[in-house]
N, C-alpha and C. Protein backbone atom coordinates (compact mmCIF):
# COMPACT_ATOMS: atom_id res chain seq x y z
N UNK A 1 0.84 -1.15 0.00
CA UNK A 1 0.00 0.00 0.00
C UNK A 1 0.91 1.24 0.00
N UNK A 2 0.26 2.36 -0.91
CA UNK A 2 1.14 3.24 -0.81
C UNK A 2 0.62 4.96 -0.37
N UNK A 3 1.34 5.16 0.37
CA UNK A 3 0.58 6.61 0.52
C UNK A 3 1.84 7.90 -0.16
N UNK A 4 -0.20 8.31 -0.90
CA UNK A 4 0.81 9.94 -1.46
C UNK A 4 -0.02 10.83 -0.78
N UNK A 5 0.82 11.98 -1.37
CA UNK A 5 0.36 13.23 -0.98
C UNK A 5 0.16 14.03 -1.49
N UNK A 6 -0.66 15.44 -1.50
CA UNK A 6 -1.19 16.40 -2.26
C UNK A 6 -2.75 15.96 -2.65
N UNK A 7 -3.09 16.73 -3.67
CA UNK A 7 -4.64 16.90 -4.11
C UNK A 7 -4.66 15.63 -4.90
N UNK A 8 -5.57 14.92 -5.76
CA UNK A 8 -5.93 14.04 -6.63
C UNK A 8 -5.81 14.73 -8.08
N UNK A 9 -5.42 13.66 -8.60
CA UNK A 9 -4.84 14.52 -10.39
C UNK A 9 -3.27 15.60 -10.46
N UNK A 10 -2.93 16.17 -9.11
CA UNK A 10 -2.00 16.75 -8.86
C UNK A 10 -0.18 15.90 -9.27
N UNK A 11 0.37 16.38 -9.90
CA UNK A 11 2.06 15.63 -9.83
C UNK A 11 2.80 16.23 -9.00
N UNK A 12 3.52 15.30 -8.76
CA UNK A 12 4.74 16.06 -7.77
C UNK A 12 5.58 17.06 -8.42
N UNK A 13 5.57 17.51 -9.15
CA UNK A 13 6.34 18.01 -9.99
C UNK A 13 6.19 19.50 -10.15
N UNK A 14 5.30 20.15 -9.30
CA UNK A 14 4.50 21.39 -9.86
C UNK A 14 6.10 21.87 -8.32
N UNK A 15 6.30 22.97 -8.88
CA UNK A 15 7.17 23.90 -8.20
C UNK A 15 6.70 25.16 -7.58
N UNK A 16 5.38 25.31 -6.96
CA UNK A 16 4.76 26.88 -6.79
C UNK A 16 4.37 27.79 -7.75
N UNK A 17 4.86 28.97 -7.42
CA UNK A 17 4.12 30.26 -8.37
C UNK A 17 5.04 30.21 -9.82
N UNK A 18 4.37 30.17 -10.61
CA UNK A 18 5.29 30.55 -12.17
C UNK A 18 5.67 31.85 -12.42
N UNK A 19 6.19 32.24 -13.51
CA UNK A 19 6.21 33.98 -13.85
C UNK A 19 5.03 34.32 -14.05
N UNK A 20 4.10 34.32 -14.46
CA UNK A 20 2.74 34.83 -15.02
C UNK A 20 2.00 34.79 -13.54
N UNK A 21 1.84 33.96 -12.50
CA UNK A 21 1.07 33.92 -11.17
C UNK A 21 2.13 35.52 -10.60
N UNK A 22 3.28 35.46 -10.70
CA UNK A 22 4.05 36.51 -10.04
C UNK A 22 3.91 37.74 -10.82
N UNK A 23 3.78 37.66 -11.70
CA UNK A 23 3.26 39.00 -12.52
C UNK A 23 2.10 39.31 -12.46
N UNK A 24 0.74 38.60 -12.40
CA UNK A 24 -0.30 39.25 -11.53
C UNK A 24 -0.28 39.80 -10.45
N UNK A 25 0.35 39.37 -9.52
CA UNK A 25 0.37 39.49 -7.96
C UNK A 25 1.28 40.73 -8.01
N UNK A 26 2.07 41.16 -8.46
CA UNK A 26 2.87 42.14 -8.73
C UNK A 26 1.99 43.88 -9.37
N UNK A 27 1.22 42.97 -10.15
CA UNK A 27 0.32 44.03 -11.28
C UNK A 27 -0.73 44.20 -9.88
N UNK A 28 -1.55 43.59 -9.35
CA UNK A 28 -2.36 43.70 -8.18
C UNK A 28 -1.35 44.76 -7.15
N UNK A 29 -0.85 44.66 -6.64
CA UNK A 29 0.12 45.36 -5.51
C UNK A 29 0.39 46.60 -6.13
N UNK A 30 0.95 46.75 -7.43
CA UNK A 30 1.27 47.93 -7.76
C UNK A 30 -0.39 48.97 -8.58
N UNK A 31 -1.40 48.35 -8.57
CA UNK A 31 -2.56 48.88 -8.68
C UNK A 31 -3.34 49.21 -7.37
N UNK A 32 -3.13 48.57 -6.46
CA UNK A 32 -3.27 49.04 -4.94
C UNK A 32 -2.70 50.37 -4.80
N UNK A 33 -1.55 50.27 -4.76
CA UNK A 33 -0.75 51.90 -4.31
C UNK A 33 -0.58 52.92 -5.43
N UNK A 34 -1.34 52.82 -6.57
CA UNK A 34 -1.79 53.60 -7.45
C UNK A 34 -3.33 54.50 -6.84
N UNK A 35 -3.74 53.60 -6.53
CA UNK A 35 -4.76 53.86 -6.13
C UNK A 35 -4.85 54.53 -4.27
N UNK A 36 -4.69 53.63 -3.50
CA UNK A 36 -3.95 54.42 -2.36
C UNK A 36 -3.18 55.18 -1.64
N UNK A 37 -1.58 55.67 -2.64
CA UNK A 37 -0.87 56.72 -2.49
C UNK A 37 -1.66 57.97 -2.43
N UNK A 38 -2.83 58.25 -3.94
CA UNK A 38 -2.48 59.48 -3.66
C UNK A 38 -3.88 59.79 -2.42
N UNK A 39 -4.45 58.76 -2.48
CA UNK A 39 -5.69 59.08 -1.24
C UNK A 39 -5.36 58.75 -0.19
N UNK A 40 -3.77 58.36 0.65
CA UNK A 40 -3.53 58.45 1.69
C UNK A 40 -3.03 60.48 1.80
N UNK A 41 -2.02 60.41 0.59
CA UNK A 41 -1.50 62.12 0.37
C UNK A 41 -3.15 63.20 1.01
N UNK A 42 -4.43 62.85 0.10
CA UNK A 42 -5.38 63.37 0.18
C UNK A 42 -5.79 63.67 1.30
N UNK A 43 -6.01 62.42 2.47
CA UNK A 43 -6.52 62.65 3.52
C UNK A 43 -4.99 62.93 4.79
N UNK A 44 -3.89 63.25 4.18
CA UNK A 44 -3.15 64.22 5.08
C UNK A 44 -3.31 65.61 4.72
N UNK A 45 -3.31 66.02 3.57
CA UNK A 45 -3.48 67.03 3.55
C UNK A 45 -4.85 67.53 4.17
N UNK A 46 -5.99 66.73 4.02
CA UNK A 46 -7.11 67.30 4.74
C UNK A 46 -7.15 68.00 5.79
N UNK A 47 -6.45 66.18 6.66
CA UNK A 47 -6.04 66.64 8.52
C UNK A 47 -5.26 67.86 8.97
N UNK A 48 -4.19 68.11 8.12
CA UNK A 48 -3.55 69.18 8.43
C UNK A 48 -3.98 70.82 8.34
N UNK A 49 -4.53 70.37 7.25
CA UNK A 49 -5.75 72.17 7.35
C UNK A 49 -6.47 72.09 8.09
N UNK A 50 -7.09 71.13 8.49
CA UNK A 50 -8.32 71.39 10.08
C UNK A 50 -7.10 71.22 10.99
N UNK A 51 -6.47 70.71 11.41
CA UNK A 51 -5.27 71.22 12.30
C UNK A 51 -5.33 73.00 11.88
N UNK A 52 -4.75 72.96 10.55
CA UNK A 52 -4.28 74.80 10.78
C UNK A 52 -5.60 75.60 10.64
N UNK A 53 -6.84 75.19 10.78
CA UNK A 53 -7.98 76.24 10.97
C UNK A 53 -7.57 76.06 12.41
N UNK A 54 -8.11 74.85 12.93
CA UNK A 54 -8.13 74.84 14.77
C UNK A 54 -6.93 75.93 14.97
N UNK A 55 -5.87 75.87 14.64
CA UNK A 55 -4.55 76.32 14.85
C UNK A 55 -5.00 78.01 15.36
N UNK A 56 -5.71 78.54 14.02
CA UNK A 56 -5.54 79.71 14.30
C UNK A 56 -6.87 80.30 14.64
N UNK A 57 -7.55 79.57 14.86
CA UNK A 57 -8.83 79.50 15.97
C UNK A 57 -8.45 79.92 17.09
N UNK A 58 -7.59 78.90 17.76
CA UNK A 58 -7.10 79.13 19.06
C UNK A 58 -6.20 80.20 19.05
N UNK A 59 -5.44 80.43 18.29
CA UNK A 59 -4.60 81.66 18.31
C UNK A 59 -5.07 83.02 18.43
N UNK A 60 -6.03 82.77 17.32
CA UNK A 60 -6.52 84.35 17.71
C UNK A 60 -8.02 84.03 18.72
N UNK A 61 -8.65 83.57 19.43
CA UNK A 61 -8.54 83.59 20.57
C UNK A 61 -7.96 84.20 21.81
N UNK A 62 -6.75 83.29 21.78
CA UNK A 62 -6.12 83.72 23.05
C UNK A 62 -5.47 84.93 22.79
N UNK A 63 -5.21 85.37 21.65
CA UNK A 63 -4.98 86.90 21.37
C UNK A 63 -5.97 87.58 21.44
N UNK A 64 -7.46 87.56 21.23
CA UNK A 64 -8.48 88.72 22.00
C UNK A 64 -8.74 87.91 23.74
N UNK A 65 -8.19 87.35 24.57
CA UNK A 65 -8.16 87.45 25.56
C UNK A 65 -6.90 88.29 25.92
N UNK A 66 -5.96 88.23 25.40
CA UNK A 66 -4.93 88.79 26.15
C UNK A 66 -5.43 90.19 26.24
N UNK A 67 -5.53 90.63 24.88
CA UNK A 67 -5.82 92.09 24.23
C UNK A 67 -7.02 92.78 25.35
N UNK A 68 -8.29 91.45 26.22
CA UNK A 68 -9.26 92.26 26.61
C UNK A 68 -8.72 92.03 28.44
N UNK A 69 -7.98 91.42 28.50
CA UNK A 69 -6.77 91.41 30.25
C UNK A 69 -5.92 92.32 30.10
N UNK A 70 -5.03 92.55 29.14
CA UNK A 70 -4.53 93.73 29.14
C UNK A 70 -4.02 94.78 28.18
N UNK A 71 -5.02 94.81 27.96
CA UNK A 71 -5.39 96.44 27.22
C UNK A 71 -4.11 96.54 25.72
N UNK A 72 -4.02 95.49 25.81
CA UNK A 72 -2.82 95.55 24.75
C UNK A 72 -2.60 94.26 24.08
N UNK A 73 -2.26 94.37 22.73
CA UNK A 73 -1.97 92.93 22.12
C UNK A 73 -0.59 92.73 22.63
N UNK A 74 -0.42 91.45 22.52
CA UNK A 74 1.40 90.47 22.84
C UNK A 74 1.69 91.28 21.73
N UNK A 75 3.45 91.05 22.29
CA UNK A 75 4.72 91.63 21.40
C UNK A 75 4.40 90.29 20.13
N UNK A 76 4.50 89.63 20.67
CA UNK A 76 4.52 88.15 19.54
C UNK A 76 4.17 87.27 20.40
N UNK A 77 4.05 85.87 19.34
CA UNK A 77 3.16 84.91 19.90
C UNK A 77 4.13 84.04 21.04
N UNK A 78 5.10 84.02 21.19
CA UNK A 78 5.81 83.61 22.14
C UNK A 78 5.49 84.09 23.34
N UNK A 79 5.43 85.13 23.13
CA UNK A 79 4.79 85.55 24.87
C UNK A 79 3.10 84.83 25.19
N UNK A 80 2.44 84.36 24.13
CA UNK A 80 1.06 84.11 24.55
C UNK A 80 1.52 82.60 25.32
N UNK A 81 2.55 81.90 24.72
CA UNK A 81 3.10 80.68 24.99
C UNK A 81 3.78 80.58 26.92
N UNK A 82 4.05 81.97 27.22
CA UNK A 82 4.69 81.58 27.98
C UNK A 82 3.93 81.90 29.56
N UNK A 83 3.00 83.23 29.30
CA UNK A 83 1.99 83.68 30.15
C UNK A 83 1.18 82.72 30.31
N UNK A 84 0.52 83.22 31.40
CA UNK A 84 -0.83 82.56 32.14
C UNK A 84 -1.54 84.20 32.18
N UNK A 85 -3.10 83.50 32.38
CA UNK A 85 -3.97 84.65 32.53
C UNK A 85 -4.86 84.10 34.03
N UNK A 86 -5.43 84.84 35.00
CA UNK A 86 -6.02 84.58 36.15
C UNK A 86 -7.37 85.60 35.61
N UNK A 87 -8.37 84.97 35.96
CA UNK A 87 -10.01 85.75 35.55
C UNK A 87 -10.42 85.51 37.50
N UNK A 88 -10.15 86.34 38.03
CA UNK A 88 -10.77 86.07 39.22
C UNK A 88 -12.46 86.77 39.29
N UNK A 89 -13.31 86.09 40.32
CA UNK A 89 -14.75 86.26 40.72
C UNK A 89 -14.56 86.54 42.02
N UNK A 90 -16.11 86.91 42.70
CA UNK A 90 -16.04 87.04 43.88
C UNK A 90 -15.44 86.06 44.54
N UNK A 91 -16.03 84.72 44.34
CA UNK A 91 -16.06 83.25 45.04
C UNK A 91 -14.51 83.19 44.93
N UNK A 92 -13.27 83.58 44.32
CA UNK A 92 -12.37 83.13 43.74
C UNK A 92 -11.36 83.14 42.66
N UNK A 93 -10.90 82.45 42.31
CA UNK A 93 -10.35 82.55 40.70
C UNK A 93 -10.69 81.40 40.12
N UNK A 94 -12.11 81.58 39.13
CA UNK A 94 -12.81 80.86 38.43
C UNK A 94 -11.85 79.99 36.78
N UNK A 95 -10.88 80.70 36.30
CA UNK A 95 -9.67 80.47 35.24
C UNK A 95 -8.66 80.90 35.94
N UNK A 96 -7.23 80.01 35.68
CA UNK A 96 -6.17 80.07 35.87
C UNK A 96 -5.45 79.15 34.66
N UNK A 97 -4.83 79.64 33.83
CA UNK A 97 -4.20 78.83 32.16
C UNK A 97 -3.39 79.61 31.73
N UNK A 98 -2.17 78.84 31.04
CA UNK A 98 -2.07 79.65 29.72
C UNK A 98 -2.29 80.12 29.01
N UNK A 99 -2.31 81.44 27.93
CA UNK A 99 -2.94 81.92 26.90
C UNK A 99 -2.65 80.62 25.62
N UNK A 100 -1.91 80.01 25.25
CA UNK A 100 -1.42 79.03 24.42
C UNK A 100 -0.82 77.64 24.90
N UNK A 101 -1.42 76.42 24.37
CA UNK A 101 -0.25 75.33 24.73
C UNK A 101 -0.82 74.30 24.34
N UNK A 102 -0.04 73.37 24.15
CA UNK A 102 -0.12 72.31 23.42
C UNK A 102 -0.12 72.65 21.59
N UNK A 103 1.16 73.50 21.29
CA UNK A 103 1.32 73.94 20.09
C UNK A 103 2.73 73.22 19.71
N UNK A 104 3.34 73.02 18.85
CA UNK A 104 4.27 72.68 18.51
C UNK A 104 5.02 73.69 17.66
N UNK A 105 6.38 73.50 18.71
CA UNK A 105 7.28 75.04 18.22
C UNK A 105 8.76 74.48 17.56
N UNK A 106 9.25 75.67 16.88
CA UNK A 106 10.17 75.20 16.49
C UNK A 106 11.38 75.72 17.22
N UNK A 107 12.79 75.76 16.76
CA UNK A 107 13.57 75.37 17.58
C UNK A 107 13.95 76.57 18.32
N UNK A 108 13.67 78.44 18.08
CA UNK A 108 13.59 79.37 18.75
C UNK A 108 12.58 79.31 19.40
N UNK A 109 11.57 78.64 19.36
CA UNK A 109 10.09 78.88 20.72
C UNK A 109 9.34 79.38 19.84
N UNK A 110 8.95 79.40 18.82
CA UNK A 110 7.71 79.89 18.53
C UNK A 110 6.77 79.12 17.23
N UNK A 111 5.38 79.14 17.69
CA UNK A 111 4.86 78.05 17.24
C UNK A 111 4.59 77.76 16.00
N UNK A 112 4.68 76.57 15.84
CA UNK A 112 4.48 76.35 14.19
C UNK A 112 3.34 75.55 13.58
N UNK A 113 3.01 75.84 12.32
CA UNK A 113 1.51 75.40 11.66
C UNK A 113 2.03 73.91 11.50
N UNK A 114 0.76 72.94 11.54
CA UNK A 114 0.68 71.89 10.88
C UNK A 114 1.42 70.87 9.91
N UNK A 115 2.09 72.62 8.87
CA UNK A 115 3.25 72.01 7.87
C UNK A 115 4.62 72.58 7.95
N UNK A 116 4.70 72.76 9.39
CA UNK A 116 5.99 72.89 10.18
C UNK A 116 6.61 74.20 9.86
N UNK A 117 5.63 75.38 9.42
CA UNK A 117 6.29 76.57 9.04
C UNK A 117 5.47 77.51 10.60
N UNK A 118 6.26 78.79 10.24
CA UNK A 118 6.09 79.67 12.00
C UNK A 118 4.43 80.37 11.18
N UNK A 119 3.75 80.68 12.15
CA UNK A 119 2.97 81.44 11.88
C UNK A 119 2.96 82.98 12.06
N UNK A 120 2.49 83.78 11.50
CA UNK A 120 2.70 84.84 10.84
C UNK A 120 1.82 85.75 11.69
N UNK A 121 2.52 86.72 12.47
CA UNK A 121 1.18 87.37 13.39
C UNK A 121 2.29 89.21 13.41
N UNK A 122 1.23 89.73 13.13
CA UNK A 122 1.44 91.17 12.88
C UNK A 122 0.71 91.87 14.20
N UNK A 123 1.22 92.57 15.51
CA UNK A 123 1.25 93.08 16.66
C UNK A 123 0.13 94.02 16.75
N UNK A 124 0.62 95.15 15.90
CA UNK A 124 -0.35 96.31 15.40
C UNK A 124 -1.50 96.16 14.73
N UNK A 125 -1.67 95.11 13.65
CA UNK A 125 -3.04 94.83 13.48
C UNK A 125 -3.43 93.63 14.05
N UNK A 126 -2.89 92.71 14.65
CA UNK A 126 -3.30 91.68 15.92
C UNK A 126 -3.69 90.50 14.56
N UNK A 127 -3.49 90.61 13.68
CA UNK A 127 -3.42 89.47 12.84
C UNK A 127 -2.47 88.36 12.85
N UNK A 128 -2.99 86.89 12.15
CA UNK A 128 -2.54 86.12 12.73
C UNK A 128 -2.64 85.48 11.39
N UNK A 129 -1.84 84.59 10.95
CA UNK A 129 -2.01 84.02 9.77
C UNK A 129 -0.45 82.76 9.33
N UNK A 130 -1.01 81.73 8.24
CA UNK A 130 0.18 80.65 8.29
C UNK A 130 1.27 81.75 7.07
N UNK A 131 2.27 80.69 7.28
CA UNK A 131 3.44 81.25 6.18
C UNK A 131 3.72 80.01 5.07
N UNK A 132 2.81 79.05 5.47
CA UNK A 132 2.59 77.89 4.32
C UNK A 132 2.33 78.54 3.15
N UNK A 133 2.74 78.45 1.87
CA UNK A 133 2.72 79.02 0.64
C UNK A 133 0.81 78.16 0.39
N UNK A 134 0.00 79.21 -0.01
CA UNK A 134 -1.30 78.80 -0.10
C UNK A 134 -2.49 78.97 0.63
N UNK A 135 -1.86 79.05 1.98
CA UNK A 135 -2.72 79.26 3.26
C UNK A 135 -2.36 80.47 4.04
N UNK A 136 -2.22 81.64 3.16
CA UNK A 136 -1.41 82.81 3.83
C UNK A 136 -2.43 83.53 3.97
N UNK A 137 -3.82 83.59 3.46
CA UNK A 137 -4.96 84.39 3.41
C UNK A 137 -6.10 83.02 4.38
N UNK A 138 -5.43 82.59 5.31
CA UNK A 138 -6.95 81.87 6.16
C UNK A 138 -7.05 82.78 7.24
């Protein structure tokens, strides 16, 4: 009695994938990341502009708080980074925070947009804006 192995009708002889099985599988993989490169690109770029709206949401924010605590806009945004503001009530002091934080700065201290450039803030008109080529008018 003899025992084989493999499927029925099968020879021993078959060696795995041929060129033509590897050239599909190849053509499949490289039609995947045709297709997925640029819609991974797509949905970073998305995230990063709602990053830099939030961005300068909060920025100018905490620049009309400073401006209505004290009577004056920041020299620059580094100082919003480094202050705290106190809102005291009768009962207490109801806020105690930073004007800014949880921003990501670059290597002089001052904070940077989404696509790692400084943001752009003018004292005298209390404007605030990115230096990303494209997003200089949000």
């Amino acid at each position: 009695m003899s025992i084989t192995h493999g499927v029925a009708g099968q020879g021993f002889n078959e060696k795995g994938l041929g060129i033509i099985d590897t050239i599909i599988v190849c053509l499949l993989i490289s039609i995947m990341f045709v297709v997925l490169i640029p819609r991974y690109q797509r949905m970073a770029r998305e995230a990063r502009e709602t990053a830099l709206r939030m961005g300068l949401i909060n920025i100018r924010t905490s620049i009309q708080l400073y401006v209505m605590l004290n009577n004056k806009p920041p020299e620059d945004l580094k100082e919003l980074l480094g202050k705290r503001y106190i809102i005291p009530t009768k009962e207490g002091t109801i806020f105690n925070d930073q004007y800014l934080k949880g921003l990501a700065m670059d290597s002089e201290g001052y904070p940077i947009d989404p696509f790692g450039n400084r943001y752009s803030y003018e004292p005298k008109a209390g404007r605030v804006s990115s230096t990303t080529e494209g997003y200089e008018k949000w």
